[in-house]
C-alpha atoms as a PDB file:
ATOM      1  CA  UNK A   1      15.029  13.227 -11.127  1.00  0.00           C
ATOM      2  CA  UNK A   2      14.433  10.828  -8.655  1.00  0.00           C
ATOM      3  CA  UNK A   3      17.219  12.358  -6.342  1.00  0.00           C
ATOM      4  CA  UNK A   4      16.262  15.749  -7.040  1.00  0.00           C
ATOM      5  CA  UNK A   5      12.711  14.929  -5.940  1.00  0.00           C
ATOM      6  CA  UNK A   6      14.060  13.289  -3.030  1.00  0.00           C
ATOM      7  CA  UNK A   7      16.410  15.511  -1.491  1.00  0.00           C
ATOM      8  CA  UNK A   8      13.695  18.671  -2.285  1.00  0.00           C
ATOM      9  CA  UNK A   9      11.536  16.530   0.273  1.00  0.00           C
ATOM     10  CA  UNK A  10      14.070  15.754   2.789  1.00  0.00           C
ATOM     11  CA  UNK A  11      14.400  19.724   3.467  1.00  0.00           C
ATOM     12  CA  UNK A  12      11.429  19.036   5.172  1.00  0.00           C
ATOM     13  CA  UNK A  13      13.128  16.993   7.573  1.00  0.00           C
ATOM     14  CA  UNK A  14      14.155  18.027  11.434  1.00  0.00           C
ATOM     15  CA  UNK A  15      10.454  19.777  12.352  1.00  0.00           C
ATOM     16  CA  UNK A  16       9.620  18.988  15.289  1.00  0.00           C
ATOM     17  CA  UNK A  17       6.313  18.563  14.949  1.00  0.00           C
ATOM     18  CA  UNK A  18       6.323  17.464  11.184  1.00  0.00           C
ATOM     19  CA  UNK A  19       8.914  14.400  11.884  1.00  0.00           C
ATOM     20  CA  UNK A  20       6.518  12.441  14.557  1.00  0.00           C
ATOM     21  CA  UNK A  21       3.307  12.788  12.351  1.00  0.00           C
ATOM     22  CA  UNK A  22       5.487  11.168   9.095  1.00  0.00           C
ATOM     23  CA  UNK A  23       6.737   8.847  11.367  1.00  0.00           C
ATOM     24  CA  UNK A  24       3.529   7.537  12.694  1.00  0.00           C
ATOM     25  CA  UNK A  25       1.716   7.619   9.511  1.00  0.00           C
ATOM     26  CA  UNK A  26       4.323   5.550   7.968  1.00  0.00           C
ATOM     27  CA  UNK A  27       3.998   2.924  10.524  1.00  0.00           C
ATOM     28  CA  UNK A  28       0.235   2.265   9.349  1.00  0.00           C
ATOM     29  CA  UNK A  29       1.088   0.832   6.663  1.00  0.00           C
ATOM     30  CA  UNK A  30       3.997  -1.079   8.759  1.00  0.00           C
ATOM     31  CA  UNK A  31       3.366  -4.802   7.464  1.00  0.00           C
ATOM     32  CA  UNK A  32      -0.283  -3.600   6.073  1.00  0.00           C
ATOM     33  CA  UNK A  33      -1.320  -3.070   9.730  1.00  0.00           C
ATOM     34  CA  UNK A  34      -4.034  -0.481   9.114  1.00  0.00           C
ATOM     35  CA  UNK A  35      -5.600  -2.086   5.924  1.00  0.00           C
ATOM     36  CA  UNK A  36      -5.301  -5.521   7.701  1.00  0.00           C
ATOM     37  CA  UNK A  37      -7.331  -4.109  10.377  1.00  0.00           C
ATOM     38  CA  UNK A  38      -9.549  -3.184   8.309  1.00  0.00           C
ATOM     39  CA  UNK A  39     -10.265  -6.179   6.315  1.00  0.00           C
ATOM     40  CA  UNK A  40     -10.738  -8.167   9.305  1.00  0.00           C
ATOM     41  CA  UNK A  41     -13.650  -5.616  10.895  1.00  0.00           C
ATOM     42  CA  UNK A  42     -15.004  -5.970   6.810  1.00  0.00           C
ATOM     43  CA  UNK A  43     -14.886  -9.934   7.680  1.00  0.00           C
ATOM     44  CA  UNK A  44     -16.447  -9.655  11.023  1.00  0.00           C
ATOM     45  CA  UNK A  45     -19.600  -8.432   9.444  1.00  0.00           C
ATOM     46  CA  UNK A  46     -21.709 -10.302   7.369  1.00  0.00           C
ATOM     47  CA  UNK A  47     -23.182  -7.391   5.410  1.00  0.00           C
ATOM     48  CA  UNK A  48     -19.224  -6.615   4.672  1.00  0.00           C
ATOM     49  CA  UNK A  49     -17.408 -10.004   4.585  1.00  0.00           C
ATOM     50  CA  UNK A  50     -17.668 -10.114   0.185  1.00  0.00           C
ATOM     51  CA  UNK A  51     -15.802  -6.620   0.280  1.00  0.00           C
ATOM     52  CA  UNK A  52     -13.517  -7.927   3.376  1.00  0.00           C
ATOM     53  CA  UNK A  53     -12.463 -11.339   1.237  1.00  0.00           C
ATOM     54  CA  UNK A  54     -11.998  -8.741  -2.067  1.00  0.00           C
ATOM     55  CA  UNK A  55      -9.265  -6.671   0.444  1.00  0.00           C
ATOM     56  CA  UNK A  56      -7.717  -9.909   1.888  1.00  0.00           C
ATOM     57  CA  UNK A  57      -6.995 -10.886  -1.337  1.00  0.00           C
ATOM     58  CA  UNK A  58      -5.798  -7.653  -3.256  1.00  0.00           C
ATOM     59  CA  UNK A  59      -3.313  -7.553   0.112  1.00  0.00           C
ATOM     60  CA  UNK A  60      -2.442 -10.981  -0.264  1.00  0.00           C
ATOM     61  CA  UNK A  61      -1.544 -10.548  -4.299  1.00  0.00           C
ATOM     62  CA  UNK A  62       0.549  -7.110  -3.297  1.00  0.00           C
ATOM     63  CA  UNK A  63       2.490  -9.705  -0.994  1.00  0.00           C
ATOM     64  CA  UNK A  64       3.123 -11.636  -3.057  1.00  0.00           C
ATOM     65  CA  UNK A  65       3.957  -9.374  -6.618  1.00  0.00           C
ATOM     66  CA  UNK A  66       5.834  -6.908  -4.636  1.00  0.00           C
ATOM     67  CA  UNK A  67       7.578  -7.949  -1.518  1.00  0.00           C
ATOM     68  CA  UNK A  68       8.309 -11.815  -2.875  1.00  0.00           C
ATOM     69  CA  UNK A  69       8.567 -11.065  -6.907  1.00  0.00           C
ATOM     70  CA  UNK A  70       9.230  -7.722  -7.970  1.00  0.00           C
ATOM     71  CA  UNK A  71      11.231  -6.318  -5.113  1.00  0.00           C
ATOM     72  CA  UNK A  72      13.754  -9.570  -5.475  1.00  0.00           C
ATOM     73  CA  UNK A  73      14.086  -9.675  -9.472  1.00  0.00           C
ATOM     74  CA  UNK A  74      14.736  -5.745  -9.748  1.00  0.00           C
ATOM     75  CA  UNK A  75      16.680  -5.303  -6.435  1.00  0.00           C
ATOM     76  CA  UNK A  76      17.403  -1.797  -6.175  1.00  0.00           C
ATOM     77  CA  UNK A  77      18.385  -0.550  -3.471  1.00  0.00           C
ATOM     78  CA  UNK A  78      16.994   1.727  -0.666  1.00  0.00           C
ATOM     79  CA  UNK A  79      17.992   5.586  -0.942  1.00  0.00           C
ATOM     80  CA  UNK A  80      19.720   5.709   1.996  1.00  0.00           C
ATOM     81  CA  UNK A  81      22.143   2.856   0.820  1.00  0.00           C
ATOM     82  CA  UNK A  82      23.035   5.139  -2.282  1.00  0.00           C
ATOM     83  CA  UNK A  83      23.162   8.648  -1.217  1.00  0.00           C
ATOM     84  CA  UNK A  84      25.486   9.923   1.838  1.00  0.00           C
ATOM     85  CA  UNK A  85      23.478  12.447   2.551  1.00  0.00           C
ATOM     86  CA  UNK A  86      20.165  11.089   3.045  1.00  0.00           C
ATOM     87  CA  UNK A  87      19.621  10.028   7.136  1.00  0.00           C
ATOM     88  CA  UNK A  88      16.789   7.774   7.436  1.00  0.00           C
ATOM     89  CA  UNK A  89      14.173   8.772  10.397  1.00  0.00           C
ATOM     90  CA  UNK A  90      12.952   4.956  10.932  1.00  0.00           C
ATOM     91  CA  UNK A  91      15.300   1.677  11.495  1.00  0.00           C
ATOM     92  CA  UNK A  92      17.037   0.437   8.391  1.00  0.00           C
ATOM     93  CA  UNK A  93      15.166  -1.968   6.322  1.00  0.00           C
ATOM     94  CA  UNK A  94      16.316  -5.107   5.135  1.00  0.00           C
ATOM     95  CA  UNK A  95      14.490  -5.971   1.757  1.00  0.00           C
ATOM     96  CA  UNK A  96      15.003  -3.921  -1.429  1.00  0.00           C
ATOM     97  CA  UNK A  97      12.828  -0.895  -2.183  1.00  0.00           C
ATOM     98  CA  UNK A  98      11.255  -0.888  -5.368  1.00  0.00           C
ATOM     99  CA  UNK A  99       8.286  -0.914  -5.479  1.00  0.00           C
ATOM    100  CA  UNK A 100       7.088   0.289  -2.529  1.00  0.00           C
ATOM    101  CA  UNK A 101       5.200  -2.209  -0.449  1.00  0.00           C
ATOM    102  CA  UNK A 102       3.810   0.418   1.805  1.00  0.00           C
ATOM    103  CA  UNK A 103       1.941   2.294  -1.210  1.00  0.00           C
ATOM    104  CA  UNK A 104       1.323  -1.141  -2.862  1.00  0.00           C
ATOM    105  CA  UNK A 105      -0.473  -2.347   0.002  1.00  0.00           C
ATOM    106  CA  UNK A 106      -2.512   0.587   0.808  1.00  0.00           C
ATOM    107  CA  UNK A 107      -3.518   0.828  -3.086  1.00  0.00           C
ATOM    108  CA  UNK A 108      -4.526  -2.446  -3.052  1.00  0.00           C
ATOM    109  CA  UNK A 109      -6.698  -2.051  -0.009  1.00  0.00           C
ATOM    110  CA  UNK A 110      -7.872   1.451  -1.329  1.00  0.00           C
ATOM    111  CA  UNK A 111      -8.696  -0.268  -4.921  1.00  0.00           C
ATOM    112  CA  UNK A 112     -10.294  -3.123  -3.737  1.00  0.00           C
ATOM    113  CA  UNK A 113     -12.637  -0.697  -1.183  1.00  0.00           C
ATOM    114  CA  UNK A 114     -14.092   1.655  -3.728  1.00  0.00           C
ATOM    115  CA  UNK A 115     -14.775  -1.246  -6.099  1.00  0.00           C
ATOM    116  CA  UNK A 116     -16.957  -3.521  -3.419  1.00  0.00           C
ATOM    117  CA  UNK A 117     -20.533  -1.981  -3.177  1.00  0.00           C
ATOM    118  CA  UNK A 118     -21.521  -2.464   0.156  1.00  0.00           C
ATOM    119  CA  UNK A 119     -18.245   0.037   1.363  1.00  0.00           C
ATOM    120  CA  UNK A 120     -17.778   2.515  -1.213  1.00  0.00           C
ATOM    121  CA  UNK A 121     -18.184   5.348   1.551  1.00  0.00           C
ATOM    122  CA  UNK A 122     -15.290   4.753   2.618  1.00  0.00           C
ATOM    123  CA  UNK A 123     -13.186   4.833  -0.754  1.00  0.00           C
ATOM    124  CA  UNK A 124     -12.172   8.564  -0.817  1.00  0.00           C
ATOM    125  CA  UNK A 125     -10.756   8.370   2.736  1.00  0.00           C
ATOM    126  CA  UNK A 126      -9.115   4.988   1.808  1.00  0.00           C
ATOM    127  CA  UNK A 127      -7.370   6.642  -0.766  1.00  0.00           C
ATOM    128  CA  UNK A 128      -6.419   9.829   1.566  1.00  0.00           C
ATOM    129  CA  UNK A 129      -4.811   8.077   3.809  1.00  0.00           C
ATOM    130  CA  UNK A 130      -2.852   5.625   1.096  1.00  0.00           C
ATOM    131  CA  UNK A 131      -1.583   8.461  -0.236  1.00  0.00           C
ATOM    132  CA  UNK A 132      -0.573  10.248   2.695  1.00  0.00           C
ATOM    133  CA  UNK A 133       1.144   6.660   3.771  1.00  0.00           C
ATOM    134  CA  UNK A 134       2.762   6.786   0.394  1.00  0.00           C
ATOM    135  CA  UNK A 135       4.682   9.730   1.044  1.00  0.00           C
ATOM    136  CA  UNK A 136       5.743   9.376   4.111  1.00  0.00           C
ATOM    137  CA  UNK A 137       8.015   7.322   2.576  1.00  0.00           C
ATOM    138  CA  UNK A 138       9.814   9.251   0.764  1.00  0.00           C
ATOM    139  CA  UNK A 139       9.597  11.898   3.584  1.00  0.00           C
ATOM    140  CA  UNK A 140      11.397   8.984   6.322  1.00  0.00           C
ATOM    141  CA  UNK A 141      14.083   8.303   3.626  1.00  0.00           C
ATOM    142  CA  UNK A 142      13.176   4.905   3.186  1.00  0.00           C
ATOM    143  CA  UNK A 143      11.347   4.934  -1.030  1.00  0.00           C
ATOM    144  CA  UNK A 144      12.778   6.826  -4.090  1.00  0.00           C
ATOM    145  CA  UNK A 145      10.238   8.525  -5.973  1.00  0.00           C
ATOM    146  CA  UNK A 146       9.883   5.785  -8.262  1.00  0.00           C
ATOM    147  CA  UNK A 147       9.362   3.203  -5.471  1.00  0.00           C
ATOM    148  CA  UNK A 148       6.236   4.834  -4.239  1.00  0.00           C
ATOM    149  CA  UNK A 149       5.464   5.280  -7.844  1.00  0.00           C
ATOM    150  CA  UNK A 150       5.453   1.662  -8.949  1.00  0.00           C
ATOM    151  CA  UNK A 151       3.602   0.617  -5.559  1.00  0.00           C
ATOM    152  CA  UNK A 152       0.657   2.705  -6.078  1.00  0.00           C
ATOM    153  CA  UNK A 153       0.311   1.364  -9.686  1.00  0.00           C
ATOM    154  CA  UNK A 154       1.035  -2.191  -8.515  1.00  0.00           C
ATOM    155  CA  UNK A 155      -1.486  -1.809  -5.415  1.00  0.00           C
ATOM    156  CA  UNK A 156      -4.155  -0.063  -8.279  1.00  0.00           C
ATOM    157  CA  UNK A 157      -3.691  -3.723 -10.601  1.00  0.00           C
ATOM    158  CA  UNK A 158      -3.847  -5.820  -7.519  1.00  0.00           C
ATOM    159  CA  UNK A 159      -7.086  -4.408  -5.637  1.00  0.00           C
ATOM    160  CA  UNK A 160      -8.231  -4.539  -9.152  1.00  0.00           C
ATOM    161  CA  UNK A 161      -7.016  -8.034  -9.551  1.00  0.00           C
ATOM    162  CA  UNK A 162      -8.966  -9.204  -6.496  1.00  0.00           C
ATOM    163  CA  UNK A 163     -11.942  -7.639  -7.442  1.00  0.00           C
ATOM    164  CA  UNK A 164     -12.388  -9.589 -11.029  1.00  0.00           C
ATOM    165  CA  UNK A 165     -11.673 -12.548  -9.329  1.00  0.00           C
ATOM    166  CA  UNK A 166     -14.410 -11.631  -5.923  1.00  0.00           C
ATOM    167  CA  UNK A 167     -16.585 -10.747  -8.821  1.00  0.00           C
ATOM    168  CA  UNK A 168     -16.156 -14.083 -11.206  1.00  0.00           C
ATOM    169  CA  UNK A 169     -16.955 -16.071  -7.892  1.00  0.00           C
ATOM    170  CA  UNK A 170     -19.279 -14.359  -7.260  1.00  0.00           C
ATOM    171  CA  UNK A 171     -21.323 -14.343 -10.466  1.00  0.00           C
ATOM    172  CA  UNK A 172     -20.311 -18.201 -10.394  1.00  0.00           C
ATOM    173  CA  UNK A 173     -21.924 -18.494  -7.194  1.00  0.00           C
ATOM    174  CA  UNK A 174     -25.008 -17.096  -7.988  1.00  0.00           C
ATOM    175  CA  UNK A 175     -25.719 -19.154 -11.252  1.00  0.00           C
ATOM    176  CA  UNK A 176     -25.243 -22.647  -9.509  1.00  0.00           C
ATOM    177  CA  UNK A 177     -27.005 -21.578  -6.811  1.00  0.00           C
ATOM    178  CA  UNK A 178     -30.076 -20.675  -9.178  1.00  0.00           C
ATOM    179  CA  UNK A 179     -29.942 -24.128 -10.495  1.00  0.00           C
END
């Protein structure tokens, strides 16, 4: 299914106009770039910083579970390693590809947005545009179905993650400074 899924997208591939736009969407999320831009204009501003420190640390736990754990214990391999037909559109990557770190990271970021008060505006667009990053995977070649798959549910636990933990602190906080 997987393959199916795959190759259905991939006869997408060659637009002109289409092929640019993929590519540039999937470089956002190029080492977390756009949701590590964001958390550090969240930690720039006091009002923000709590919701800032919840997204630095939902990215740094989608680091770590995906691109150092999960990506070297399962070590499957990238689609375009497998199947002949399948030209990737970006450089060849050198790590494994499930899950997805690009749709971990930007559902981790996403997550950990809509669940701080102070920036849940911006949620639904968060969400958008890991999606849209998501995709773009599979669309360069790079992510089986799956991949992208796993990442989004790994990013969703993560942002979630950070946010007990922000939260805990934060109630922690409160109570000894009360005292």
């Amino acid at each position: 299914m997987d393959e199916s899924i795959l190759f259905t997208i991939q006869q997408f591939t060659g637009l002109p106009w289409l092929d640019p736009l993929m590519i540039g969407l999937s470089r956002l999320g190029d080492n977390g770039l756009v949701w590590c831009i964001m958390t550090i204009v969240l930690l720039l501003r006091p009002k923000t910083r709590g919701c800032g420190l919840t997204c630095a640390l939902a990215l740094l736990f989608s680091l770590l579970f995906c691109n150092v754990l999960i990506k070297n214990l399962v070590a499957r391999p990238r689609p375009y390693e497998e199947l002949a037909w399948l030209q990737p559109l970006v450089p060849l990557l050198p790590d494994y590809a499930f899950p997805s770190g690009h749709a971990s990271s930007s559902f981790a970021a996403a997550t950990a947005l809509a669940l701080c008060g102070s920036v849940k505006k911006w949620a639904a667009p968060a969400f958008v545009l890991a999606l849209l990053i998501s995709l773009t995977r599979l669309y360069v070649g790079v992510h089986y179905p799956t991949d992208v798959l796993g990442g989004l549910l790994l990013g969703l636990l993560c942002g979630y993650l950070a946010w007990i933990i922000s939260l805990n602190y934060t109630i922690r906080r409160s109570i000894r400074q009360r005292k």
